[in-house]
Protein backbone atom coordinates (compact mmCIF):
# COMPACT_ATOMS: atom_id res chain seq x y z
CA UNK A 1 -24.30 69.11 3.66
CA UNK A 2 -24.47 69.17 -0.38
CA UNK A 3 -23.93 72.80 -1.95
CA UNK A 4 -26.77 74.89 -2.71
CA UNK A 5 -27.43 76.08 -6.24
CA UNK A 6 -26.85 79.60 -6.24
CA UNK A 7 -30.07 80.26 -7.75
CA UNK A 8 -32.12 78.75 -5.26
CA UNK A 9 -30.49 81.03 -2.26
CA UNK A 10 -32.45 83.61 -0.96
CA UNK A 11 -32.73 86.32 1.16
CA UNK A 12 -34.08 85.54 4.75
CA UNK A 13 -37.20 87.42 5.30
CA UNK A 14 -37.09 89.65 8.40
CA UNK A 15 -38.13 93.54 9.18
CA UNK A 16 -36.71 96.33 7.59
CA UNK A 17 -36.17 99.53 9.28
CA UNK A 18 -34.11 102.66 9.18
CA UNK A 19 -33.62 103.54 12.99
CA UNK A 20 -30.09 104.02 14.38
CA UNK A 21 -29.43 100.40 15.44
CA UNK A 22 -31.85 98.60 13.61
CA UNK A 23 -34.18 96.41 15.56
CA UNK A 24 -31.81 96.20 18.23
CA UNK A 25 -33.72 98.55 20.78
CA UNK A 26 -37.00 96.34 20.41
CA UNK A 27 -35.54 93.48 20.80
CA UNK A 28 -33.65 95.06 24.26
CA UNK A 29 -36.67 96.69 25.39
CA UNK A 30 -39.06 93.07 25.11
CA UNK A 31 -36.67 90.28 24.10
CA UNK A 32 -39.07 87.25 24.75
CA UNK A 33 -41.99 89.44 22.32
CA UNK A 34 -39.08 90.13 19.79
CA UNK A 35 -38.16 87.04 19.14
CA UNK A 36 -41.34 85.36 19.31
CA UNK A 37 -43.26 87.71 17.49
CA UNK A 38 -40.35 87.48 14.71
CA UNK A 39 -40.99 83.90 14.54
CA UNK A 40 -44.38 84.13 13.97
CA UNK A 41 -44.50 86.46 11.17
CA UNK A 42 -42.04 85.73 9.11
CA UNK A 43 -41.46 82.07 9.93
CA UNK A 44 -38.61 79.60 10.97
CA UNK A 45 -35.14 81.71 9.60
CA UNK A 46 -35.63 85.58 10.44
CA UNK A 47 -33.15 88.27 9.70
CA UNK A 48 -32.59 91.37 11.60
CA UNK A 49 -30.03 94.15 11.66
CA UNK A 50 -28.39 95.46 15.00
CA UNK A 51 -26.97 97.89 14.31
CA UNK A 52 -24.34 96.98 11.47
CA UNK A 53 -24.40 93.26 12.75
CA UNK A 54 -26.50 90.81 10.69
CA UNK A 55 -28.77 88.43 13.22
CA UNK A 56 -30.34 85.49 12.09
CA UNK A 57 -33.08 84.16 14.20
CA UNK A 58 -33.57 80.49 13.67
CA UNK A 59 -36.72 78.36 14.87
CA UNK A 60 -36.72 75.42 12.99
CA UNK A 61 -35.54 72.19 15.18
CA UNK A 62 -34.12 70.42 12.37
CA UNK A 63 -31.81 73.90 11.52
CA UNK A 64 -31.33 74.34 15.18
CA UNK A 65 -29.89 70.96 15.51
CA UNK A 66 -27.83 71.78 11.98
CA UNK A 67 -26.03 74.64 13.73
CA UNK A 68 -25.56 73.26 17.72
CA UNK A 69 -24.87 69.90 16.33
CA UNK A 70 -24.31 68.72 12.20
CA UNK A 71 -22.35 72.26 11.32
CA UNK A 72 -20.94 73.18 15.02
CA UNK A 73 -17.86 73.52 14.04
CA UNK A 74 -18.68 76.42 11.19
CA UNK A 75 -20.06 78.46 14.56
CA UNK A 76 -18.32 79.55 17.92
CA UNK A 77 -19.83 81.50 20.81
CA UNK A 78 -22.05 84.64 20.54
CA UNK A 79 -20.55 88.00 21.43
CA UNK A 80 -21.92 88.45 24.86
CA UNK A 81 -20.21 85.34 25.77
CA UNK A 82 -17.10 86.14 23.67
CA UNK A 83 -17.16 89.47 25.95
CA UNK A 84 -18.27 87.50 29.33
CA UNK A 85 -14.66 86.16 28.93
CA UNK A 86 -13.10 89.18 30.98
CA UNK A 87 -15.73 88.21 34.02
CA UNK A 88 -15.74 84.26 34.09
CA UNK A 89 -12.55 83.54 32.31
CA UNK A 90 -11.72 80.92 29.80
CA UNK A 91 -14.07 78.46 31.70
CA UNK A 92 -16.35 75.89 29.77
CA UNK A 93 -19.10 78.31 29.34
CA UNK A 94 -16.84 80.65 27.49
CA UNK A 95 -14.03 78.82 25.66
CA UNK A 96 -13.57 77.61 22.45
CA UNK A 97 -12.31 75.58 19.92
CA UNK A 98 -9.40 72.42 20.88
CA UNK A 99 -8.95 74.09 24.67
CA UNK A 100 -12.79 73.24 24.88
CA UNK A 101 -12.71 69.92 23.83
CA UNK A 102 -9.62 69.33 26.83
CA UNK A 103 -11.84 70.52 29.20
CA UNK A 104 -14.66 69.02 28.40
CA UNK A 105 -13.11 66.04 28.78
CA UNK A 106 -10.97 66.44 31.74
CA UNK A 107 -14.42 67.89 33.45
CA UNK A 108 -16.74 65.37 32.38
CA UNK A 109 -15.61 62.37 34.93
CA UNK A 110 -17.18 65.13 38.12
CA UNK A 111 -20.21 64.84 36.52
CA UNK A 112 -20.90 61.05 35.98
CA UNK A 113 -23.64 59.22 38.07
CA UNK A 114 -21.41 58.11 41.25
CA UNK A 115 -20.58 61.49 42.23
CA UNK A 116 -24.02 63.43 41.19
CA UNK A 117 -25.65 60.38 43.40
CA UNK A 118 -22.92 61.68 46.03
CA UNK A 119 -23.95 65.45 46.09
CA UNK A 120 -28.04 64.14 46.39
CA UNK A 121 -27.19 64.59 50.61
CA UNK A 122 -26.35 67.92 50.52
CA UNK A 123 -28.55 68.92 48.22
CA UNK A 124 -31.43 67.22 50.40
CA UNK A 125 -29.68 68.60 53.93
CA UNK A 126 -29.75 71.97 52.33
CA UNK A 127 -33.47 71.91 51.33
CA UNK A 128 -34.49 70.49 55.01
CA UNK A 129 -32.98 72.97 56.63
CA UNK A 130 -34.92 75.29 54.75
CA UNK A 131 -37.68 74.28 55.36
CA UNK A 132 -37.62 73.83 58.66
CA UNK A 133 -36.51 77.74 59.07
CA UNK A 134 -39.17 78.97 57.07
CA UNK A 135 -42.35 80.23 58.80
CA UNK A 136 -46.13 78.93 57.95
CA UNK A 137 -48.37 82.06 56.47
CA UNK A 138 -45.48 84.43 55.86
CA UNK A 139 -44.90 85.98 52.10
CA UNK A 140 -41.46 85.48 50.76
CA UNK A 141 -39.84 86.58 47.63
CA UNK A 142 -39.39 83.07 46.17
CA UNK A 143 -36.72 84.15 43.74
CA UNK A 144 -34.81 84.99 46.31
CA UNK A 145 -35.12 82.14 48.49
CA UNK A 146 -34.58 79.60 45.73
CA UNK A 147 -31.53 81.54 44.57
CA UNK A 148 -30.02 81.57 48.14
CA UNK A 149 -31.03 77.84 48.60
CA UNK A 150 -29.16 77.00 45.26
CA UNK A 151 -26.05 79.09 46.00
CA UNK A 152 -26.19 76.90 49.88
CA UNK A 153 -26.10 73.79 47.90
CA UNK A 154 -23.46 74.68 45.13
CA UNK A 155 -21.11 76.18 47.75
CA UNK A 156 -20.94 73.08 49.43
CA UNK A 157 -20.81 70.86 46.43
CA UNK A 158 -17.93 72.99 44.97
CA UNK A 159 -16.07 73.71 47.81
CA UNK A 160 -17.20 71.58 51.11
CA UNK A 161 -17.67 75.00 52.64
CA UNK A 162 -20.48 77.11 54.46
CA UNK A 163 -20.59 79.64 51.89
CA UNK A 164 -23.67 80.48 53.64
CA UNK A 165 -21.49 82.64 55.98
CA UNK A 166 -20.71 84.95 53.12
CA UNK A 167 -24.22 84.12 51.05
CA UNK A 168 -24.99 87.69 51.68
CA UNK A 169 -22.08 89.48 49.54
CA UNK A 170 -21.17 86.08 47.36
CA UNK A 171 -25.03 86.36 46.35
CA UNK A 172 -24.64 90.60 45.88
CA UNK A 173 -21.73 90.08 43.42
CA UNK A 174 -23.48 87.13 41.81
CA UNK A 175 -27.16 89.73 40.99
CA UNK A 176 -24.59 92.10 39.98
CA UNK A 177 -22.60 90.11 37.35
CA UNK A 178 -25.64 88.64 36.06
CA UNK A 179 -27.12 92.34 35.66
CA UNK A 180 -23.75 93.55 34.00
CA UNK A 181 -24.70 90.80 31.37
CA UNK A 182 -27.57 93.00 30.41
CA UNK A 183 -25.07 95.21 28.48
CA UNK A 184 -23.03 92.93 26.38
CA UNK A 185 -25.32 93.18 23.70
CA UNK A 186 -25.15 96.77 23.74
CA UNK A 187 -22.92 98.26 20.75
CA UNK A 188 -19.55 99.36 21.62
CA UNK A 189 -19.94 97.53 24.73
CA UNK A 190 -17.06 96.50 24.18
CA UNK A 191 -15.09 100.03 24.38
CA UNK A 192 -17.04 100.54 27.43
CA UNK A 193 -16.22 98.13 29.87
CA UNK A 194 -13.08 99.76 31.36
CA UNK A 195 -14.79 103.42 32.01
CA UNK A 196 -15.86 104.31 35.22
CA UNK A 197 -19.49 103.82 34.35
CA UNK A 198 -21.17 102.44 37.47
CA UNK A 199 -22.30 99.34 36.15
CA UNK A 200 -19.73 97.91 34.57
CA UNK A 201 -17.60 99.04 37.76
CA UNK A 202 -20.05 97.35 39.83
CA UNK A 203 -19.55 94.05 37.44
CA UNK A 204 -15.78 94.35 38.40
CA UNK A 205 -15.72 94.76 41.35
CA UNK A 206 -17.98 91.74 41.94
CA UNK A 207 -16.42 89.69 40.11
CA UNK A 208 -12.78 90.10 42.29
CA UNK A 209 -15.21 89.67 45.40
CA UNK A 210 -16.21 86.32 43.31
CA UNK A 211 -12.32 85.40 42.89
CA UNK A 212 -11.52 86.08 46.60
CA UNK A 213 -13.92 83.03 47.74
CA UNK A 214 -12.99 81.25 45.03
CA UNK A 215 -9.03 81.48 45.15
CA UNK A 216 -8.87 81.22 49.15
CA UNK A 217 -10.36 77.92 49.00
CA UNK A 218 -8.10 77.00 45.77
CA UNK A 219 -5.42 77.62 48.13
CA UNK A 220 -6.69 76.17 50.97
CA UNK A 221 -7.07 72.82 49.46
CA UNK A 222 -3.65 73.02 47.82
CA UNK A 223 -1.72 73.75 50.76
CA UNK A 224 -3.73 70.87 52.95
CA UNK A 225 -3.11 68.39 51.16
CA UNK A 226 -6.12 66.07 52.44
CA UNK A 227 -8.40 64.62 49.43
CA UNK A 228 -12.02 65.88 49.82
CA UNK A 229 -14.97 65.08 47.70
CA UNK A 230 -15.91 68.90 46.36
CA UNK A 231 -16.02 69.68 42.95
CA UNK A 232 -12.66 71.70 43.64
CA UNK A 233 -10.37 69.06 44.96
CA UNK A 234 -11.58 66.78 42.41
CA UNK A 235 -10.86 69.99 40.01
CA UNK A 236 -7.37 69.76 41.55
CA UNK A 237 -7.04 65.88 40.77
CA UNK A 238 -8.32 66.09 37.06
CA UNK A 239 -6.80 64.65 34.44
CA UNK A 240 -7.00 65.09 30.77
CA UNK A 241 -8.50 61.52 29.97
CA UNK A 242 -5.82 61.04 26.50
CA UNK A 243 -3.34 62.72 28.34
CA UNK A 244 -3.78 61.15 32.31
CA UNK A 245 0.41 61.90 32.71
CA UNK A 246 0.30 65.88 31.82
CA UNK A 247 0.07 68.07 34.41
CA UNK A 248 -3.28 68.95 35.97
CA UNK A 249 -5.09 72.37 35.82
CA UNK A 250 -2.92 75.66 36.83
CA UNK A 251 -5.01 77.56 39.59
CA UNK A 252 -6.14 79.88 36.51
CA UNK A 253 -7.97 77.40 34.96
CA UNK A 254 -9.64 76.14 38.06
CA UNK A 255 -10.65 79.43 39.36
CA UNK A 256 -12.20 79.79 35.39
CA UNK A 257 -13.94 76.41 35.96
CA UNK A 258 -15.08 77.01 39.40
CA UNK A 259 -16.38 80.32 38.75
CA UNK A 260 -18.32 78.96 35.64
CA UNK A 261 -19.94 76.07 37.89
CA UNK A 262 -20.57 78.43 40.55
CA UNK A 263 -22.78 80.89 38.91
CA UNK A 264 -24.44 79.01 36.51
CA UNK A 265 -24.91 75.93 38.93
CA UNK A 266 -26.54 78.87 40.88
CA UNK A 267 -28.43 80.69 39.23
CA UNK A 268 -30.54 78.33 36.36
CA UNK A 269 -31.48 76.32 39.25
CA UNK A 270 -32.65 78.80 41.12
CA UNK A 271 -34.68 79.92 38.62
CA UNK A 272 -35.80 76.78 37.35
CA UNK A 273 -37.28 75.63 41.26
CA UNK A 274 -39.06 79.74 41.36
CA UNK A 275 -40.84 79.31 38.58
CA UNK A 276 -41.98 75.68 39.16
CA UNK A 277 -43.17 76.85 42.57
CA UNK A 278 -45.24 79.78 40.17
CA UNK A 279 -46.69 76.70 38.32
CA UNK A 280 -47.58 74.55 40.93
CA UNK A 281 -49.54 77.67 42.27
CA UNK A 282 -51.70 78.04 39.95
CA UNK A 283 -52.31 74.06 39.33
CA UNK A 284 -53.53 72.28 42.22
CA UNK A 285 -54.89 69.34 40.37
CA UNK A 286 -51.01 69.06 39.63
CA UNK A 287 -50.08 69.95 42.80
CA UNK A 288 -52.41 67.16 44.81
CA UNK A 289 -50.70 64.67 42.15
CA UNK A 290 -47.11 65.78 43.40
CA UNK A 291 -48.46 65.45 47.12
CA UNK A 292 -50.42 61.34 46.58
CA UNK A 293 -46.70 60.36 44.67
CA UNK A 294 -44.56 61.92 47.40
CA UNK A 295 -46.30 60.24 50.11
CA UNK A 296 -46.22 57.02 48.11
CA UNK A 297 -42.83 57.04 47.02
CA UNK A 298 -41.40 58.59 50.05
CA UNK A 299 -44.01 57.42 53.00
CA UNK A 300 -42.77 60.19 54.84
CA UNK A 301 -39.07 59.65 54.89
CA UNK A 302 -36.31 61.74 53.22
CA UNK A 303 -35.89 61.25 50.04
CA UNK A 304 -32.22 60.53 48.34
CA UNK A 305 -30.93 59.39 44.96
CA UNK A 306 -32.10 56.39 44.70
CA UNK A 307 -35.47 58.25 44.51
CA UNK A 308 -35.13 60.17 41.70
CA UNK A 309 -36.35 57.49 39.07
CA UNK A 310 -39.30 56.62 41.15
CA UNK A 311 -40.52 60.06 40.72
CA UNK A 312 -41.97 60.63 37.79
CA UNK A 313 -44.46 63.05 38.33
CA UNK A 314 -41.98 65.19 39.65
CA UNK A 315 -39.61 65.36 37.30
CA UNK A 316 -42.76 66.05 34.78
CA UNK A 317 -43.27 68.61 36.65
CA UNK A 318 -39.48 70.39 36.24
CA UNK A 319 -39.60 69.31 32.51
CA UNK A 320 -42.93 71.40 31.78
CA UNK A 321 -41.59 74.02 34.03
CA UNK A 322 -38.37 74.46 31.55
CA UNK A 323 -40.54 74.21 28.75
CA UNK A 324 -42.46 76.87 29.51
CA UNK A 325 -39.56 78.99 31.74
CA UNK A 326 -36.34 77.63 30.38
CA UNK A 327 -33.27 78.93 32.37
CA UNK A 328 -31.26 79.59 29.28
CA UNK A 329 -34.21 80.91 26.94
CA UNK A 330 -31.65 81.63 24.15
CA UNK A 331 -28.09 80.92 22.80
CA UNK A 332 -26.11 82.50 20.34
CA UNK A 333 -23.67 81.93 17.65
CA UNK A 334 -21.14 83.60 15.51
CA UNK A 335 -20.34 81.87 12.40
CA UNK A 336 -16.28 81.57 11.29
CA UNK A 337 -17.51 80.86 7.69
CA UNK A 338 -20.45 81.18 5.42
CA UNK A 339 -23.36 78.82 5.88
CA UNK A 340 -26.34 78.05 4.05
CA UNK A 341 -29.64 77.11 6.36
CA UNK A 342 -32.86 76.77 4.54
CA UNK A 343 -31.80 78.10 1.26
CA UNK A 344 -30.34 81.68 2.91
CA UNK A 345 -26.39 82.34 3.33
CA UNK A 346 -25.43 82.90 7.04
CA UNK A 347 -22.06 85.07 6.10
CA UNK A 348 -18.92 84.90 8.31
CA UNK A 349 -18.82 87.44 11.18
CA UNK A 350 -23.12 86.90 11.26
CA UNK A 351 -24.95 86.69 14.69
CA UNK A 352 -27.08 83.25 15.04
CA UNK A 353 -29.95 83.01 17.90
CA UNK A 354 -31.57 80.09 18.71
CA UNK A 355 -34.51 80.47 21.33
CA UNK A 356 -35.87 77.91 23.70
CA UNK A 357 -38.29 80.02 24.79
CA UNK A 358 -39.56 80.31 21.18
CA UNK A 359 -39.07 76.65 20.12
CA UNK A 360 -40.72 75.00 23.41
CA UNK A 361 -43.92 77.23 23.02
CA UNK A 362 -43.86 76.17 19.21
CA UNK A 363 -48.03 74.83 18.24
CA UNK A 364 -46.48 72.82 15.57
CA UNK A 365 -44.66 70.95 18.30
CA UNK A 366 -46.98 71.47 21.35
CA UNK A 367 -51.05 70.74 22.03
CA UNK A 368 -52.28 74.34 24.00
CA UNK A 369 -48.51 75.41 24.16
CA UNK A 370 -48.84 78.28 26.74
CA UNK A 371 -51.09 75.70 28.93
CA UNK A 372 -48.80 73.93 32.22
CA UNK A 373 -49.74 70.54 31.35
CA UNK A 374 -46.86 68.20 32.81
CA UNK A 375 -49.32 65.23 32.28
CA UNK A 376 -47.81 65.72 28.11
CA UNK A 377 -44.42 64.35 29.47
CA UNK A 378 -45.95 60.67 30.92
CA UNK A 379 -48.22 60.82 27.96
CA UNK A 380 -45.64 60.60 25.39
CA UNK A 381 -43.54 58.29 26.97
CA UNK A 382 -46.06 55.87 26.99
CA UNK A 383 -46.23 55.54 30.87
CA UNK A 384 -49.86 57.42 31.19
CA UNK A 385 -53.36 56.70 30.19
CA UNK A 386 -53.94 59.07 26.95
CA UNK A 387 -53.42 58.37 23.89
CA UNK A 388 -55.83 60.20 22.69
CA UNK A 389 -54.13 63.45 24.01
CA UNK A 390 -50.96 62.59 22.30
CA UNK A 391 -48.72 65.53 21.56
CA UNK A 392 -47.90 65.69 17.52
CA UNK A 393 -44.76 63.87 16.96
CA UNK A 394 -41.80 66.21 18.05
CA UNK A 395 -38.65 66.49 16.64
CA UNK A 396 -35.69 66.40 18.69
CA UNK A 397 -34.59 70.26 18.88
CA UNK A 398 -38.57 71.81 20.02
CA UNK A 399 -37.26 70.85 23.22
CA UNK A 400 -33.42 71.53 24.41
CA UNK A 401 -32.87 73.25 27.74
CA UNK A 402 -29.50 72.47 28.30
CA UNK A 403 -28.54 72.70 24.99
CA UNK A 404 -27.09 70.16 22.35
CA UNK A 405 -24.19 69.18 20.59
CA UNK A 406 -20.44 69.42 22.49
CA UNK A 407 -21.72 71.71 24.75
CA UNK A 408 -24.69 70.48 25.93
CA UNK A 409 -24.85 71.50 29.42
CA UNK A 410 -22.26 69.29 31.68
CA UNK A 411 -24.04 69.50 34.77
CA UNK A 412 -27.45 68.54 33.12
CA UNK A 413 -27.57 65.12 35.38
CA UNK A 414 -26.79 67.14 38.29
CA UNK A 415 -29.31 69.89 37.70
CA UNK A 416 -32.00 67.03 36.98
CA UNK A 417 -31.09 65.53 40.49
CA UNK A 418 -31.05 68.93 42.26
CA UNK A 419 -34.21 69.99 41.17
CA UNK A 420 -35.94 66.46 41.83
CA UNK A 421 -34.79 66.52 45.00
CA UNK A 422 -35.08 70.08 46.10
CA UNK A 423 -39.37 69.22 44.74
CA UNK A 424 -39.41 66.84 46.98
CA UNK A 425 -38.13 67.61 50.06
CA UNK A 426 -39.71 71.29 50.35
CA UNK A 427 -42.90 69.26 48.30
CA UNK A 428 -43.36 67.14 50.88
CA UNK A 429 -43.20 70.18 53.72
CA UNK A 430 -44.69 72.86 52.59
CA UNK A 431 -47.20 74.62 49.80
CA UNK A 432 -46.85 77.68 47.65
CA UNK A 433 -49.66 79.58 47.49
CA UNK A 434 -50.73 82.53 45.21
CA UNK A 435 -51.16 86.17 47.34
CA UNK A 436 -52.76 89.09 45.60
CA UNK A 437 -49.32 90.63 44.00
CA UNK A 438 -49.18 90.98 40.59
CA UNK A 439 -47.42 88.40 38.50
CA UNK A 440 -44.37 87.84 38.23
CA UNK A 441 -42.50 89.27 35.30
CA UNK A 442 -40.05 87.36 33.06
CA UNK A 443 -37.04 88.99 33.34
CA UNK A 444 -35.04 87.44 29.59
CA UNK A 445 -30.98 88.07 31.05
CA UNK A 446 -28.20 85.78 30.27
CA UNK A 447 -31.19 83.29 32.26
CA UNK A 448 -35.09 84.10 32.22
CA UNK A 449 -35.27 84.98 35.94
CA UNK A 450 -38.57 85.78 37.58
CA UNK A 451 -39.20 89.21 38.86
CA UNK A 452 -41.64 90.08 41.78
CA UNK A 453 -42.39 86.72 42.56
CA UNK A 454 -44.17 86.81 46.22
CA UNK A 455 -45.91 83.75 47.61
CA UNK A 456 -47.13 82.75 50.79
CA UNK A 457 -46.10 79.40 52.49
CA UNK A 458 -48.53 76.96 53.86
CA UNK A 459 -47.12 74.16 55.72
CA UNK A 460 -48.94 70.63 55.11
């Protein structure tokens, strides 16, 4: 990117304000309003103080894609991943730099098409069991069911094991790790992580909880011996692609990687399938569409991987659900050296958010952008009647949920296939229906959970 004259750079426009920590407590106390709001006023770069920390706050899918993709090397993780380090390890998720880049590539080969397609049976078997255990007319916390599906489906996946016989304390120390995450944004977090403060103890100790299931079936595989088709054996076998004769991952590294896949294999799709199940409740035109492409596609059979592309609809459906819900509604970045972005210097040691949740509700990028309209998707792929209802052309960053650049989400073909499948097996079974609880509440953590989500389930 060519220099910038000096005297064209100028101060980002943002709000000013002299209470202890800035804007900090606003944004903790509403995040999704912060940032939004923040956007809206003072446009596509915002600046904001926490605190002493400069935060820019960066809308603008063309600068977005400048800093995830063009410039990602001037940036490295934000500080509550810098700090979720002592929890997940130097995993994917967390890790930076050349040790990344090994990774990446000595992960990637689990991921590709063959053995996604070979995960589609348990993640099918999972969701018919569930629905066959779950009783017509009753009112069920949906978040909670989804995440306890998800956490079936990636415990076998991971570690061709019934994790279900310890779902109840594996999914404990999972709510309480993903609470703990609350805090990292929280100044001098930092030099309060080791004192006996109950949350932060309660984020330790669920985390070694985590690492006991984790390590005993690191071991177990080790000492067996016998090749298996989970995501740890094959974790086991892996091979630095440039470097196939080094030696394979220590058990450190693995229990970093599987700990990484385990919650956040978990928890975004959990997420993802509550508040789809929230959409489809309140859409029944949608809905009956889901239900007439189901039976057509599926004539009453169970559906597998070879399904997936055939259902269209559906996965229209998940795509409008992340627009409107993304898992991860926000990533942040640190930068190592100054940057310039829209005329303003980013300095070294500034904060950088990007929002999904901001960018996919964007009405420069998206016709009635609050409105769950998954018909936008077929539209604009040229695969649907409409023309005329055309969204306005879209550039690439207004939509990202997994991310961009070298670490764009490596289990995004897997989610996609989960959350397909998991539609259509409990889609062909059984309806969500609205009850007379108040809505649910977006609850903006490390993922934008749903909160107080009851439904009731109608069998069809």
């Amino acid at each position: 990117m060519p220099a910038v004259p000096v005297a064209l750079l100028h101060v980002a426009p943002g709000p000013r304000t002299w209470l202890p920590g800035g804007s900090f407590w606003k944004f903790r106390n509403d995040r999704l309003a912060f940032v939004t709001e923040m956007s809206r006023t003072y446009g596509d770069i915002v600046r904001v103080s926490f605190g002493r920390q400069k935060v820019f706050l960066v809308s603008k899918p063309e600068w977005i894609e400048d800093i995830l993709v063009v410039s990602a090397k001037k940036f490295a993780k934000g500080i509550a991943l810098e700090r979720a380090r002592k929890l997940l390890g130097k995993g994917l998720l967390t890790n930076e730099g050349a040790d990344h880049l090994k990774q990446r590539r000595t992960i990637q080969p689990l991921f590709h098409r063959q053995h996604v397609q070979g995960f589609a049976a348990a993640m099918v078997r999972h969701a018919s069991r569930w629905t066959a255990g779950v009783e017509a007319g009753k009112r069920i916390d949906v978040t909670s069911e989804m995440s306890a599906l998800a956490l079936a489906i990636v415990g076998e996946t991971l570690f061709s094991s019934n994790v279900q016989a310890e779902a109840d304390e594996v999914r404990e120390a999972l709510t309480d790790v993903v609470s703990g995450f609350d805090l990292l944004f929280v100044p001098f977090a930092a030099s309060m992580e080791n004192l006996p403060i109950p949350v932060f103890t309660r984020m330790r100790r669920a985390r070694e909880r985590l690492d006991h299931v984790i390590r005993r079936v690191i071991t177990a595989r080790r000492a067996s011996g016998v090749p298996s088709h989970d995501l740890v054996s094959m974790l086991l076998a892996a091979r630095d692609p440039e470097n196939p004769n080094a030696v394979g991952m220590s058990d450190e590294q693995i229990r970093d990687e599987a700990l990484t896949i385990f919650l956040a294999g978990h928890e975004t799709t959990a997420n993802a399938m509550a508040w789809t199940w929230h959409l489809l409740g309140s859409a029944p035109e949608a809905e009956k569409r889901l239900h007439a492409e189901l039976d057509r596609v599926l004539g009453g059979r169970t559906p597998t991987a070879d399904d997936v592309p055939k259902l269209e609809w559906a996965r229209a459906i998940i795509a409008e659900s992340m627009r409107l819900f993304p898992p991860a509604w926000t990533m942040g970045r640190r930068a190592l050296e100054n940057h310039t972005i829209g005329g303003c210097t980013i300095e070294r040691g500034d904060l950088v958010l990007v929002s999904q949740y901001v960018a996919h509700r964007d009405p420069r990028w998206w016709d009635e952008p609050d409105v769950f309209r998954p018909s936008r998707w077929l539209i604009d792929a040229g695969r649907e009647p409409g023309a005329g209802n055309r969204e306005p052309a879209r550039p690439k960053y207004a939509y990202f949920p997994f991310g961009g650049g070298s670490r764009i989400c490596i289990g995004e073909a897997f989610a996609w296939t989960e959350a397909i499948l998991l539609l259509a097996t409990i889609g062909q079974k059984c309806r969500f229906v609205k009850t007379s609880d108040p809505a649910p509440v977006p609850e903006p953590r490390i993922t934008l959970r749903p909160k107080g989500l009851v439904m009731a389930l109608e069998m069809r």
